[in-house]
C-alpha atoms as a PDB file:
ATOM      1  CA  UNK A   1      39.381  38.251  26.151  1.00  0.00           C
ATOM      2  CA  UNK A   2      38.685  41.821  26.727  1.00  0.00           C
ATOM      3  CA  UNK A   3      35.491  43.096  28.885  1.00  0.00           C
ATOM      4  CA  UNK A   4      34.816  46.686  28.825  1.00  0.00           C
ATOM      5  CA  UNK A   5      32.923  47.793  32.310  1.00  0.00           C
ATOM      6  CA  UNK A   6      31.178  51.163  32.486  1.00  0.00           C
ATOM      7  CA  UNK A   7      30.751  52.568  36.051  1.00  0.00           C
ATOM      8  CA  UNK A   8      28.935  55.826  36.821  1.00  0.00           C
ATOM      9  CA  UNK A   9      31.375  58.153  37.136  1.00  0.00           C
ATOM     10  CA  UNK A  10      30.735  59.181  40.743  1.00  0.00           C
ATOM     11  CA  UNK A  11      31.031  55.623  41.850  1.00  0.00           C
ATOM     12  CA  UNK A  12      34.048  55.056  40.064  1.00  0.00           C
ATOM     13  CA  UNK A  13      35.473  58.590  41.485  1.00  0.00           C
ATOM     14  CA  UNK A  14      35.617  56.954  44.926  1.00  0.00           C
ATOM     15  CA  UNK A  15      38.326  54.588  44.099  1.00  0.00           C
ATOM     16  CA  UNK A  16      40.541  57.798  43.903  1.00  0.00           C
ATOM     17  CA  UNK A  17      43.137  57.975  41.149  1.00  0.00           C
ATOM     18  CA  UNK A  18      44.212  56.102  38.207  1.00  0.00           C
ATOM     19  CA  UNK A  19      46.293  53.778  39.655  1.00  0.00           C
ATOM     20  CA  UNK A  20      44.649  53.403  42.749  1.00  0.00           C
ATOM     21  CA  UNK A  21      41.100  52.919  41.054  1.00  0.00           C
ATOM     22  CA  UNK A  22      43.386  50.557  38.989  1.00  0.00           C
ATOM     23  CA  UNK A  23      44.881  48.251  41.650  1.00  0.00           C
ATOM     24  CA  UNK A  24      41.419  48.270  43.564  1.00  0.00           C
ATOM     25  CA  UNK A  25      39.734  46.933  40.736  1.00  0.00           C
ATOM     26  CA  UNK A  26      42.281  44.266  40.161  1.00  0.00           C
ATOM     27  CA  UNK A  27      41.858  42.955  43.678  1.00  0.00           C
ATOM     28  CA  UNK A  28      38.208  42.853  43.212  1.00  0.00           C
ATOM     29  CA  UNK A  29      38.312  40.907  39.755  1.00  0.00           C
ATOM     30  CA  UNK A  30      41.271  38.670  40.910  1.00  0.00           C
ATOM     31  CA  UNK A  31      39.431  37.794  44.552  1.00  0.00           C
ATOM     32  CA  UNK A  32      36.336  36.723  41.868  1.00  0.00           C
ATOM     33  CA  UNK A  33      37.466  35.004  39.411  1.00  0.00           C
ATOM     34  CA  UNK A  34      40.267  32.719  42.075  1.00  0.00           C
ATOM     35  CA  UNK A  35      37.759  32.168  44.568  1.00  0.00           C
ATOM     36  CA  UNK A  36      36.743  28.924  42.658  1.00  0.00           C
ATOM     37  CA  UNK A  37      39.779  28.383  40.631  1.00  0.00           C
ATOM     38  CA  UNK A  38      42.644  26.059  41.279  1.00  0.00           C
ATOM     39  CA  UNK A  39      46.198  27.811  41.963  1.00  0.00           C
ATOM     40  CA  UNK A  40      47.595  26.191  38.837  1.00  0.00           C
ATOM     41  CA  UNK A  41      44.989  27.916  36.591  1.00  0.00           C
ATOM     42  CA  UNK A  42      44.328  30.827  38.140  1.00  0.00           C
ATOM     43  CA  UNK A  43      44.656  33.669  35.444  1.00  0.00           C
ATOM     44  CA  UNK A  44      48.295  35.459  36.165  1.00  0.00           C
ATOM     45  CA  UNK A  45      47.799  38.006  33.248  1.00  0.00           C
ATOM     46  CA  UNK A  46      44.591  39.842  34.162  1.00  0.00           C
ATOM     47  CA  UNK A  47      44.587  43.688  33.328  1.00  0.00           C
ATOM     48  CA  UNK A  48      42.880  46.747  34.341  1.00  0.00           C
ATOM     49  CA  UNK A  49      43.230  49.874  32.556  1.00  0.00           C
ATOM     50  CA  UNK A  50      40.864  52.802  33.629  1.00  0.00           C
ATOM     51  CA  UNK A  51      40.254  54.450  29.976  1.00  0.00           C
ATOM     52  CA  UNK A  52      38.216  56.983  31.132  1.00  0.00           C
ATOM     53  CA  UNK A  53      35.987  58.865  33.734  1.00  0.00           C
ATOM     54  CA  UNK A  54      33.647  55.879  33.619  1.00  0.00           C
ATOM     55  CA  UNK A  55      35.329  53.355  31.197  1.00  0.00           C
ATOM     56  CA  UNK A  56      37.251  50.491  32.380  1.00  0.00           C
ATOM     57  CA  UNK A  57      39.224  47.567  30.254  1.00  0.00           C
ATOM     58  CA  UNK A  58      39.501  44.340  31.634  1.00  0.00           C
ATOM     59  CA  UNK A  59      41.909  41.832  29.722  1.00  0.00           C
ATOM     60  CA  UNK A  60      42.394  38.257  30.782  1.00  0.00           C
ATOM     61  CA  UNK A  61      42.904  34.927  29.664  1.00  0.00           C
ATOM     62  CA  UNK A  62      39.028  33.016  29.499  1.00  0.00           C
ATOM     63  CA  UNK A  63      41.398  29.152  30.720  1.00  0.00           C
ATOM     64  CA  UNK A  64      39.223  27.397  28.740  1.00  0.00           C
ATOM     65  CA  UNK A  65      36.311  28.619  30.216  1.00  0.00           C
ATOM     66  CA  UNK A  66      32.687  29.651  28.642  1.00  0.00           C
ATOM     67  CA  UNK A  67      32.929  33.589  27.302  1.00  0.00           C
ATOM     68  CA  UNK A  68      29.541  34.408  28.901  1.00  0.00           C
ATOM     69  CA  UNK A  69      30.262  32.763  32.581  1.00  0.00           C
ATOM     70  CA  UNK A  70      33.497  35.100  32.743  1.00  0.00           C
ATOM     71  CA  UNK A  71      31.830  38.015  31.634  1.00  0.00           C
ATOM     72  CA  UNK A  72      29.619  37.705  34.829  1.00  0.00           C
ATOM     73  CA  UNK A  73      31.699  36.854  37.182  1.00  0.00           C
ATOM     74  CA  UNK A  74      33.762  40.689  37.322  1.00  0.00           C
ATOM     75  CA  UNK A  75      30.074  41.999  36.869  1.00  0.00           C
ATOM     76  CA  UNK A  76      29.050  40.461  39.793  1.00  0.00           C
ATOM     77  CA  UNK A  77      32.340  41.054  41.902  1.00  0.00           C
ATOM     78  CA  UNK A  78      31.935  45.030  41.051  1.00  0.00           C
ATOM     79  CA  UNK A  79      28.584  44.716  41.825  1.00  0.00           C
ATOM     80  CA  UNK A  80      28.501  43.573  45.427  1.00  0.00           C
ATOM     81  CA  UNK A  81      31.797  45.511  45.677  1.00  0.00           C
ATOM     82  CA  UNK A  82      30.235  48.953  45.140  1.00  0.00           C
ATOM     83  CA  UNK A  83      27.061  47.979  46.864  1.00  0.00           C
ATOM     84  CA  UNK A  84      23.920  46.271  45.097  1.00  0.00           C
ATOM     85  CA  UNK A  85      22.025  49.375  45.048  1.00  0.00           C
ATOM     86  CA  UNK A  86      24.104  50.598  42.374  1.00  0.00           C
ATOM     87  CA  UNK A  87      23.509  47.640  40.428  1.00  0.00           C
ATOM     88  CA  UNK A  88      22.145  50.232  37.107  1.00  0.00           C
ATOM     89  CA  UNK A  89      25.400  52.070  37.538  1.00  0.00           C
ATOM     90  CA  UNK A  90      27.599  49.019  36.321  1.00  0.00           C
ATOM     91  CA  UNK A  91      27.653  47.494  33.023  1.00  0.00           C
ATOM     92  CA  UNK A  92      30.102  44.905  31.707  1.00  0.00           C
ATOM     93  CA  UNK A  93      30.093  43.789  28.177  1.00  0.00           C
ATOM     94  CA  UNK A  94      32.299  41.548  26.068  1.00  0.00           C
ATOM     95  CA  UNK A  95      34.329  43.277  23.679  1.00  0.00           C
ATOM     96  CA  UNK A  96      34.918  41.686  20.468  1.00  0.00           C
ATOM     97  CA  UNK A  97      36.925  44.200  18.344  1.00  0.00           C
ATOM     98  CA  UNK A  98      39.644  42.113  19.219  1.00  0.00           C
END
């Protein structure tokens, strides 16, 4: 499944460069979506790929789990990891080019 998240720019800006921005955002959707999960299913193949100034791609593996639950669980994680008063500054939606 691939999620595209749009961040404001200037909050995105403060994770620093691309990989940095990257690997931060990985920790944040990783520390969501295993926080409830059992080690054996636990998504091993989650990417993040900053695709622009306030674009990000999130790939990963839905484990037999319901589309919209995952969808809201890296919304929610960026969310309270920015700070909830940016909460109109972060958008994630499904994408289903794929």
């Amino acid at each position: 499944m691939k999620l595209t998240a749009v961040i404001a720019p200037r909050v995105l800006k403060t994770l620093g460069p691309q990989q940095a921005c990257e690997a931060t955002l990985l920790d944040v959707c990783e520390d969501a979506l295993w926080s409830n999960t059992h080690p054996k299913n636990r998504e091993r193949n989650i990417r993040i790929e900053k695709v622009d100034r306030a674009t990000v791609d999130i790939q990963l593996e839905l484990n037999q789990r319901d589309a919209e639950i995952v969808k809201d669980v890296p919304h929610e994680a960026l969310m309270v990891f920015f700070d909830p008063d940016y909460n109109s500054d972060v958008d994630v939606q499904i994408n289903d080019e794929l």
